[in-house]
C-alpha atoms as a PDB file:
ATOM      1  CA  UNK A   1       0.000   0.000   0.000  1.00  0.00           C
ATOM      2  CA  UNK A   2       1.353   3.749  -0.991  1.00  0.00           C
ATOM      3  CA  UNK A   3       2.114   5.867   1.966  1.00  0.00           C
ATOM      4  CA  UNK A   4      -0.565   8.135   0.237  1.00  0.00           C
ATOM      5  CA  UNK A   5      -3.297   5.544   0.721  1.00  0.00           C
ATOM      6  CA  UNK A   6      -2.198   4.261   3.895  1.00  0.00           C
ATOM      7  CA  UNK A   7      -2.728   8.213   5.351  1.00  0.00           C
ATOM      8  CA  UNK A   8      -5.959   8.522   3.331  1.00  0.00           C
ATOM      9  CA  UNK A   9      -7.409   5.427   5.002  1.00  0.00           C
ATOM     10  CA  UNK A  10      -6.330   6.189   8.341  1.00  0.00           C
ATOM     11  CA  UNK A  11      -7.652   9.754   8.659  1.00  0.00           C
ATOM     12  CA  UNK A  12     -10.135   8.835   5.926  1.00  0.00           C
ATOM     13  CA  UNK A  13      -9.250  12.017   4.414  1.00  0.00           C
ATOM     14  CA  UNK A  14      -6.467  13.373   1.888  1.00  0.00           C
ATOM     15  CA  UNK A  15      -3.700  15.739   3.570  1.00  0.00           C
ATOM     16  CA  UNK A  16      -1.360  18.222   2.086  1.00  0.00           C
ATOM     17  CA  UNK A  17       2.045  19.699   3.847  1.00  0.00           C
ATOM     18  CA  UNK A  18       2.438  23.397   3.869  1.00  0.00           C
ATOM     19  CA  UNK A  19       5.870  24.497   4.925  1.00  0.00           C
ATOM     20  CA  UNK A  20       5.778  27.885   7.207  1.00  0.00           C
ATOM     21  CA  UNK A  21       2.115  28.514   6.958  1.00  0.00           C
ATOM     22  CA  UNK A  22       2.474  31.910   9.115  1.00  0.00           C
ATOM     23  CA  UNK A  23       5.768  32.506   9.396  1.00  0.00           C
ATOM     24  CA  UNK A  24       9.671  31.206   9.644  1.00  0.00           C
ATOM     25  CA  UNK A  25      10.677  32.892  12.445  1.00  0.00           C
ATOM     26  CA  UNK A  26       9.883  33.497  16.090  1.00  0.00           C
ATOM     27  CA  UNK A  27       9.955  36.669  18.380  1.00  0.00           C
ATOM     28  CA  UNK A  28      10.723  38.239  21.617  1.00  0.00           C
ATOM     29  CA  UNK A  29       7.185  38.858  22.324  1.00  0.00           C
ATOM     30  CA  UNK A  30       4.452  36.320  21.197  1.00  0.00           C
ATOM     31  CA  UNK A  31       4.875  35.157  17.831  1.00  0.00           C
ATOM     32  CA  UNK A  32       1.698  33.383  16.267  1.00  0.00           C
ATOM     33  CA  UNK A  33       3.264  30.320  14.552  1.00  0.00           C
ATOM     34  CA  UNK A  34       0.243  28.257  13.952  1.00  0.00           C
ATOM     35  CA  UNK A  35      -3.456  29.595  13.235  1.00  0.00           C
ATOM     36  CA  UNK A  36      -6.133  27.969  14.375  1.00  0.00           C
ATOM     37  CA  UNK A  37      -6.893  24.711  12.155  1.00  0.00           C
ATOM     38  CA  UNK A  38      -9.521  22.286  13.304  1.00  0.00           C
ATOM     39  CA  UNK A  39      -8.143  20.524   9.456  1.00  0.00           C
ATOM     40  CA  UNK A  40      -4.611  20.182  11.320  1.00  0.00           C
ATOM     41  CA  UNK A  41      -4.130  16.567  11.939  1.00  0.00           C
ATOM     42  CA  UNK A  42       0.062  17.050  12.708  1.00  0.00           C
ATOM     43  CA  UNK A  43       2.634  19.911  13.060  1.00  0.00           C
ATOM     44  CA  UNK A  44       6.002  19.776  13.191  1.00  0.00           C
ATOM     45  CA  UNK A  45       8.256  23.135  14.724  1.00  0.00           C
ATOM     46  CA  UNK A  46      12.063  23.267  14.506  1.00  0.00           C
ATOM     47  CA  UNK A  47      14.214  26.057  16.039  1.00  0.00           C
ATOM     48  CA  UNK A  48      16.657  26.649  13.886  1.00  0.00           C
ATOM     49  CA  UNK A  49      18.078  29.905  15.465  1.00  0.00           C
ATOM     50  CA  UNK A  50      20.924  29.744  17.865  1.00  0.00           C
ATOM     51  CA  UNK A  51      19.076  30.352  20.935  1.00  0.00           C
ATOM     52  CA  UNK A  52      16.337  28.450  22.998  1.00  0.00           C
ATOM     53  CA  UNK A  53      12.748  29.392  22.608  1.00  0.00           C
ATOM     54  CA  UNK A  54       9.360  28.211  24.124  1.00  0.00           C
ATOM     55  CA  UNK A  55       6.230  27.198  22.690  1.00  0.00           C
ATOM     56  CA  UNK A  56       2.875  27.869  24.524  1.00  0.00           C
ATOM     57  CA  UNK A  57      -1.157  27.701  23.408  1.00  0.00           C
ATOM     58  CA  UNK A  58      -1.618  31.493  24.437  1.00  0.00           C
ATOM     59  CA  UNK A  59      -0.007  34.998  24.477  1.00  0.00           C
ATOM     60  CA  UNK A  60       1.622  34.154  28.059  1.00  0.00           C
ATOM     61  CA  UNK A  61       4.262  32.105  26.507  1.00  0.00           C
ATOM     62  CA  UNK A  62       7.603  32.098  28.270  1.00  0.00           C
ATOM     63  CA  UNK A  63      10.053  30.178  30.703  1.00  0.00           C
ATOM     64  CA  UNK A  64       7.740  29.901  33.153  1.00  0.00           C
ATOM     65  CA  UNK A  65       4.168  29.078  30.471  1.00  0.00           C
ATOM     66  CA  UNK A  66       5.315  27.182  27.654  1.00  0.00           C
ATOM     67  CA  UNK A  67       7.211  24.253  26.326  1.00  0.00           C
ATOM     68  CA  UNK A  68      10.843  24.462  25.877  1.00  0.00           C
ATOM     69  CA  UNK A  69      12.442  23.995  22.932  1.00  0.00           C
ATOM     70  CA  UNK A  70      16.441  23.557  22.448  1.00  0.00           C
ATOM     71  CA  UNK A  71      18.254  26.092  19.670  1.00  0.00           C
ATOM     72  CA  UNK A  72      20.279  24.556  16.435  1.00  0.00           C
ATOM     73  CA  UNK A  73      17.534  21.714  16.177  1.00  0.00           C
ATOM     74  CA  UNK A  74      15.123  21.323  18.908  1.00  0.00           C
ATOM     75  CA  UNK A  75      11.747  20.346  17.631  1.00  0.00           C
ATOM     76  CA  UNK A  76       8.406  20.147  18.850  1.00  0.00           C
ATOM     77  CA  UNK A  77       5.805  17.505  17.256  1.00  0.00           C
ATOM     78  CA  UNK A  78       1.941  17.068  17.502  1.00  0.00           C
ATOM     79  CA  UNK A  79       0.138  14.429  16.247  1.00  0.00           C
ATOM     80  CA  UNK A  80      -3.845  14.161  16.448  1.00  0.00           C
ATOM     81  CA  UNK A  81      -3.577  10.460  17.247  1.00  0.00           C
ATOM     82  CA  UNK A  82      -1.782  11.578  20.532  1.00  0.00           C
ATOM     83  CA  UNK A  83      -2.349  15.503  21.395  1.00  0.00           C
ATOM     84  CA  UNK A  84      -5.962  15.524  20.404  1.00  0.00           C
ATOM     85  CA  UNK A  85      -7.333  19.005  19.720  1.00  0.00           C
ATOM     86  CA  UNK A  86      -4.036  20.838  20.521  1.00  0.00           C
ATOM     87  CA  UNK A  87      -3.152  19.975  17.043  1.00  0.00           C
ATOM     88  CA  UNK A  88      -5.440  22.492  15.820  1.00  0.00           C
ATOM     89  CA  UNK A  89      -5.154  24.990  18.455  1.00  0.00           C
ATOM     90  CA  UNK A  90      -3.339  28.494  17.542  1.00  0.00           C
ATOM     91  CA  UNK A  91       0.287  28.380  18.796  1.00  0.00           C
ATOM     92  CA  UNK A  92       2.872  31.001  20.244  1.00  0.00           C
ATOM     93  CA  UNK A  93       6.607  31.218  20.097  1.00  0.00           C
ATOM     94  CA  UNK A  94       8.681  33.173  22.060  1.00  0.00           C
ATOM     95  CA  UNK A  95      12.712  33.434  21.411  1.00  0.00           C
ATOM     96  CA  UNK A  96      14.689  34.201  24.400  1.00  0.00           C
ATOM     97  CA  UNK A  97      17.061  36.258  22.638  1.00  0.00           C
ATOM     98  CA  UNK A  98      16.754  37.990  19.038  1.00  0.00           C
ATOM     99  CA  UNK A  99      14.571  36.472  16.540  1.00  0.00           C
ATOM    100  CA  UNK A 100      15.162  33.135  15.972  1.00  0.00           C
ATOM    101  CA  UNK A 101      14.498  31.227  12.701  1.00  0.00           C
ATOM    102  CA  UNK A 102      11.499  28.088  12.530  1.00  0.00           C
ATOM    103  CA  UNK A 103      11.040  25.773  10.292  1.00  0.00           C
ATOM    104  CA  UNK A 104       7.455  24.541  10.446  1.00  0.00           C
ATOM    105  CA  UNK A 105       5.779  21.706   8.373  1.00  0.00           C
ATOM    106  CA  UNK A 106       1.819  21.394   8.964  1.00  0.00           C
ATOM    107  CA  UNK A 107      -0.189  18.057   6.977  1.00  0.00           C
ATOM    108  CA  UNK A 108      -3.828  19.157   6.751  1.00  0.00           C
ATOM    109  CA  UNK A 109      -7.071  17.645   6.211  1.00  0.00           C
ATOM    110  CA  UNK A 110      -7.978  18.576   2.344  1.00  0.00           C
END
């Protein structure tokens, strides 16, 4: 079975990717990186930037609110199948210190 079909029957439902769907780089204040999708079935966020940065469902995001996430690689994943609706949910990123880059893949519901 194609990886294709093998998606399509487990979500019953075509995806697509989109790469950077709001932006490729994070903050120091709260940075929207995901919109509100209820089509979102998985996200994937990498920082790419040299510093650490945190990843929260609100506009409180920070060391103490959020989820850290390591600089030069550190990566954040959600997956429907395990984070339920926080998949779609809007997320914020906050960089400690200057902006740092994200790369950020999103498979959607078509």
């Amino acid at each position: 079975m194609a990886l294709s079909a093998y998606v399509e029957k487990r979500f019953g439902r075509r995806t697509r990717t989109v790469v950077n769907p709001v932006t490729d780089s994070c903050l120091t204040t709260a940075t929207v990186l995901l919109r509100n999708n209820p089509d979102r079935l998985a996200a994937h966020v990498v920082n790419l930037g040299a510093n650490a940065m945190y990843l929260a469902w609100d506009r409180d995001v920070g060391s103490a609110h959020g989820v850290y996430v390591a600089p030069s690689g550190g990566e954040v994943v959600l997956l429907a199948d395990e984070d339920g609706e926080l998949v779609g949910y809007e997320l914020f990123g906050l960089a400690l210190v200057g902006a740092d880059d994200v790369f950020i893949l999103e498979v959607e519901a078509e």
